[in-house]
Structures are given as C-alpha cells and as structure tokens.
C-alpha atoms as a PDB file:
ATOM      1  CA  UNK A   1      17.436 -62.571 173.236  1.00  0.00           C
ATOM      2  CA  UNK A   2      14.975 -61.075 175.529  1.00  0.00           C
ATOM      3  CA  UNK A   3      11.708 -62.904 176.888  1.00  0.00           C
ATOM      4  CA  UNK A   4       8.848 -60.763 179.064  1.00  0.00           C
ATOM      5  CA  UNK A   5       6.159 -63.081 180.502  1.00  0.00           C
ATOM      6  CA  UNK A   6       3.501 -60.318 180.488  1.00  0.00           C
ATOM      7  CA  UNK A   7       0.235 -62.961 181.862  1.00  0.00           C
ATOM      8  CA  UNK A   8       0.370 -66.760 182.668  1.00  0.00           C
ATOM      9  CA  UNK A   9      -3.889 -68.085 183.765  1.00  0.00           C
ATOM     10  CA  UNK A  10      -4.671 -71.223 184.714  1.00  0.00           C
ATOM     11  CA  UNK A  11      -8.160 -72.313 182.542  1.00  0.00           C
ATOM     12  CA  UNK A  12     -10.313 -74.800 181.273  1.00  0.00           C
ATOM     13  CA  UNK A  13     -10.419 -75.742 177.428  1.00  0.00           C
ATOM     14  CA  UNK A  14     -13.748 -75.175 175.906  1.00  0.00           C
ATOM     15  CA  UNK A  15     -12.022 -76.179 172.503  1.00  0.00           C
ATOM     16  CA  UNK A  16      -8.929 -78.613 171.402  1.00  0.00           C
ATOM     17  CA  UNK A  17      -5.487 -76.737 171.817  1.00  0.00           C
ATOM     18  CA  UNK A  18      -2.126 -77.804 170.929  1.00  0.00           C
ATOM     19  CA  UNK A  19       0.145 -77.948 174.094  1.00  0.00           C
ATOM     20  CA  UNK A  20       3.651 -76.041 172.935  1.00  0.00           C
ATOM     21  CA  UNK A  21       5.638 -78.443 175.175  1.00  0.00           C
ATOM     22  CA  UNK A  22       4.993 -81.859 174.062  1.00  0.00           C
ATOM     23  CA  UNK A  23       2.940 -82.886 170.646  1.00  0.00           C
ATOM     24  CA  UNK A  24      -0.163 -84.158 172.716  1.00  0.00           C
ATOM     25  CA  UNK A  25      -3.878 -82.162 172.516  1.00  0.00           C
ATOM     26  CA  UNK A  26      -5.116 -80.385 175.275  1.00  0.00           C
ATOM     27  CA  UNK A  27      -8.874 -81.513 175.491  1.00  0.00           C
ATOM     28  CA  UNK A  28     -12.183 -80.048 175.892  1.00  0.00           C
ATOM     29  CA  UNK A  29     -12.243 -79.994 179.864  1.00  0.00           C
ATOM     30  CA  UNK A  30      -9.033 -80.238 180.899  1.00  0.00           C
ATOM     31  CA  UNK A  31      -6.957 -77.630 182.842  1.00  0.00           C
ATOM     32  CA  UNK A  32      -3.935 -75.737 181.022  1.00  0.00           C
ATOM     33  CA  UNK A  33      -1.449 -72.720 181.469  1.00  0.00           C
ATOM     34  CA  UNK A  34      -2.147 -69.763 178.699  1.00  0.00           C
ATOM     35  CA  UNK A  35       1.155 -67.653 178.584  1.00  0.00           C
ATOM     36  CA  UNK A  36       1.577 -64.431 176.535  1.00  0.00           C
ATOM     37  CA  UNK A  37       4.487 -63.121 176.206  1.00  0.00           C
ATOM     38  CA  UNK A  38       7.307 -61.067 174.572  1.00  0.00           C
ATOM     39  CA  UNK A  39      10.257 -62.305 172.671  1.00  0.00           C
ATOM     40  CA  UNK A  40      12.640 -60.559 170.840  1.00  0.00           C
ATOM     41  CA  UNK A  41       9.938 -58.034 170.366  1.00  0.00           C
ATOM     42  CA  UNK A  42       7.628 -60.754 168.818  1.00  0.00           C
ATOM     43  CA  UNK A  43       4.422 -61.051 170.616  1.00  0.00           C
ATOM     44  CA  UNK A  44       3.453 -64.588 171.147  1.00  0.00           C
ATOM     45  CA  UNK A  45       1.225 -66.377 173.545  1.00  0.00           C
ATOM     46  CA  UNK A  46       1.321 -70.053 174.484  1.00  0.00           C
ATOM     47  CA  UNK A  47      -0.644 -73.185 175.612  1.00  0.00           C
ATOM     48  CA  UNK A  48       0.639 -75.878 178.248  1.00  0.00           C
ATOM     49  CA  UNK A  49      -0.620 -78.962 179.932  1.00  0.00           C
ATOM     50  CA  UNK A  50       0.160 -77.926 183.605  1.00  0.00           C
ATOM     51  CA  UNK A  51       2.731 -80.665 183.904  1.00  0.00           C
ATOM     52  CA  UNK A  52       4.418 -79.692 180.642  1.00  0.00           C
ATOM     53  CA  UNK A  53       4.647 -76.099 182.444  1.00  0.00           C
ATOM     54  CA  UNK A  54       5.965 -77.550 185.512  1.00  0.00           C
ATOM     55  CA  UNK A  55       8.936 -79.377 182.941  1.00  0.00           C
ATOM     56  CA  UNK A  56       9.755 -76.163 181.720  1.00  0.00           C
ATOM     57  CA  UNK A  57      10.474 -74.260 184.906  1.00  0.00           C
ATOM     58  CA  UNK A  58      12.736 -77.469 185.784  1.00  0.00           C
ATOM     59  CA  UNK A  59      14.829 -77.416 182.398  1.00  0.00           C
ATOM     60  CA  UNK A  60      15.029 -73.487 182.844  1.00  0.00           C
ATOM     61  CA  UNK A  61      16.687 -73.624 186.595  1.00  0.00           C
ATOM     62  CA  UNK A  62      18.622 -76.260 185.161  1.00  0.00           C
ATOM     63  CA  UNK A  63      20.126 -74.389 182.321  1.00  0.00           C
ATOM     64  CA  UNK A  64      20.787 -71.294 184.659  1.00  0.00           C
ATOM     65  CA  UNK A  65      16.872 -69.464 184.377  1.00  0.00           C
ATOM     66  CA  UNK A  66      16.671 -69.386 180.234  1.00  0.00           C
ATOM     67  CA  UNK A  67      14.712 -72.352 178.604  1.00  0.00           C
ATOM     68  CA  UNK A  68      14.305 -71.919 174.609  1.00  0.00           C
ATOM     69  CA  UNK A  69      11.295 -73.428 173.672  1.00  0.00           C
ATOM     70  CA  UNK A  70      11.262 -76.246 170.452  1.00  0.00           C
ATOM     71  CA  UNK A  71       7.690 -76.636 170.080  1.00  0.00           C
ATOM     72  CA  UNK A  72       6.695 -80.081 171.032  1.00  0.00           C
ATOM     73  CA  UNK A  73       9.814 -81.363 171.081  1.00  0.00           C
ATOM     74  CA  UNK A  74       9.872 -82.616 174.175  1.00  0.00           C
ATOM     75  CA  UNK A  75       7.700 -86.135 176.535  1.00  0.00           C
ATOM     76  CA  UNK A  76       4.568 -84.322 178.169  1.00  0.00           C
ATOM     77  CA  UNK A  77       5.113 -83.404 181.539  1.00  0.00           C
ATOM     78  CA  UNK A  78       9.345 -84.075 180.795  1.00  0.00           C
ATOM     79  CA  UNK A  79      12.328 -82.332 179.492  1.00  0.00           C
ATOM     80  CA  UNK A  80      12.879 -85.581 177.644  1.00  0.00           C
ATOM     81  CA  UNK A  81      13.244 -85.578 173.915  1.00  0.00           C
ATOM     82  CA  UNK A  82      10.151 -86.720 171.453  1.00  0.00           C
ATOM     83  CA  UNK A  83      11.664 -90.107 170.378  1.00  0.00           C
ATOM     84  CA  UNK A  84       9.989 -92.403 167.376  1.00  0.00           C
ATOM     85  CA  UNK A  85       8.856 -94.979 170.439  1.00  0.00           C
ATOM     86  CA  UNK A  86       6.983 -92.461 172.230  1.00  0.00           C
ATOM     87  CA  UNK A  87       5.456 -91.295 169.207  1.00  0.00           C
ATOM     88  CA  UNK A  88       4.087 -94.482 168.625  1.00  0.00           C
ATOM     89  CA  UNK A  89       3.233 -95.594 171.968  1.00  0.00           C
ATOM     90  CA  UNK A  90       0.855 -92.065 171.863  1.00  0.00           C
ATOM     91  CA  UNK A  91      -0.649 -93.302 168.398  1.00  0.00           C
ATOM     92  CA  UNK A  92       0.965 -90.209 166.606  1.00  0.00           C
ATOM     93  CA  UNK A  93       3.010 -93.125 164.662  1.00  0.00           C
ATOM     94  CA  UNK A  94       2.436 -96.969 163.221  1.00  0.00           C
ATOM     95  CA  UNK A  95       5.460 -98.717 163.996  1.00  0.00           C
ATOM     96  CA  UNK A  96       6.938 -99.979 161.758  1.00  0.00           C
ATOM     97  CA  UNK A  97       8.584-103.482 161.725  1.00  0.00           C
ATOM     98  CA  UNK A  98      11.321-102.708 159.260  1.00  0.00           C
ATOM     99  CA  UNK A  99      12.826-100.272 162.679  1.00  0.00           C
ATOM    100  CA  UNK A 100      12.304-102.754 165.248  1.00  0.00           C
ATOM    101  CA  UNK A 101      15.551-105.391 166.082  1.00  0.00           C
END
C-alpha cells in the first residue's frame, strides 16, 4: 500500500457533502477538510467534518502512522464504530422494538 496526501484545505460547503469518516452530511455553511490524494496509484480525494479529521490523525498515531479508511464506518468526530444505536439516535434508523431488551 502506498498513500500520498498531495493537498488537504480547510473550506466552507456551498452544497451538501458526504463526510468519508462518519455517515453524517456536511451542510451548506459549515467548515470541512477536502483531501486529495494518492493510493495505490488510485487518485481519490476526500471530504471530512474537521473533528472527523482530527479522529483520524488519532487512530493513525495509534496504529503506528497508517489509518485505512472504511467509509463512514466510524461515530463523527471518533474512532468508534457505527453501531445500530447511534444510527438511530442520528435518525439514519427507526428503532425497532423487536431489538430492544
């Protein structure tokens, strides 16, 4: 695997983005991280909630500098896993009563 961060800008959405992080929308008017890169000779370029950016520098020093990416797979602004609870307590999900205890 090789990854080259070739530009990472701090700007404001004009449109609705998808953060790459977590599942949540970045909205018109709010701040994000745009990062284009290289990987494994694959151009690809990226959009972040600045706290979901912040989560993946963490988990990288914390696995040793590398962080592979699962597209939002993870909490925003966390390195924690998407679990059906959050899901639903962001109004991606119902919840459903036949799961609850």
């Amino acid at each position: 695997m090789s990854y080259t961060e070739l530009s990472r800008s701090i700007r404001t959405a004009h449109k609705e983005h998808r953060c790459i992080w977590c599942p949540e929308k970045i909205l018109p008017g709010e701040k994000y991280e745009h990062v284009v890169s290289v990987y494994d000779g694959q151009w690809q370029h990226h959009d972040f909630h600045p706290e979901c950016a912040k989560a993946v520098g963490v988990v990288a020093r914390d696995e040793g500098g590398e962080c592979e990416i699962h597209p939002h797979e993870c909490q925003r602004g966390t390195g924690a896993e998407v679990t059906r609870e959050y899901l639903e307590s962001k109004g991606f999900l119902k919840p459903n009563p036949q799961l609850t205890t």
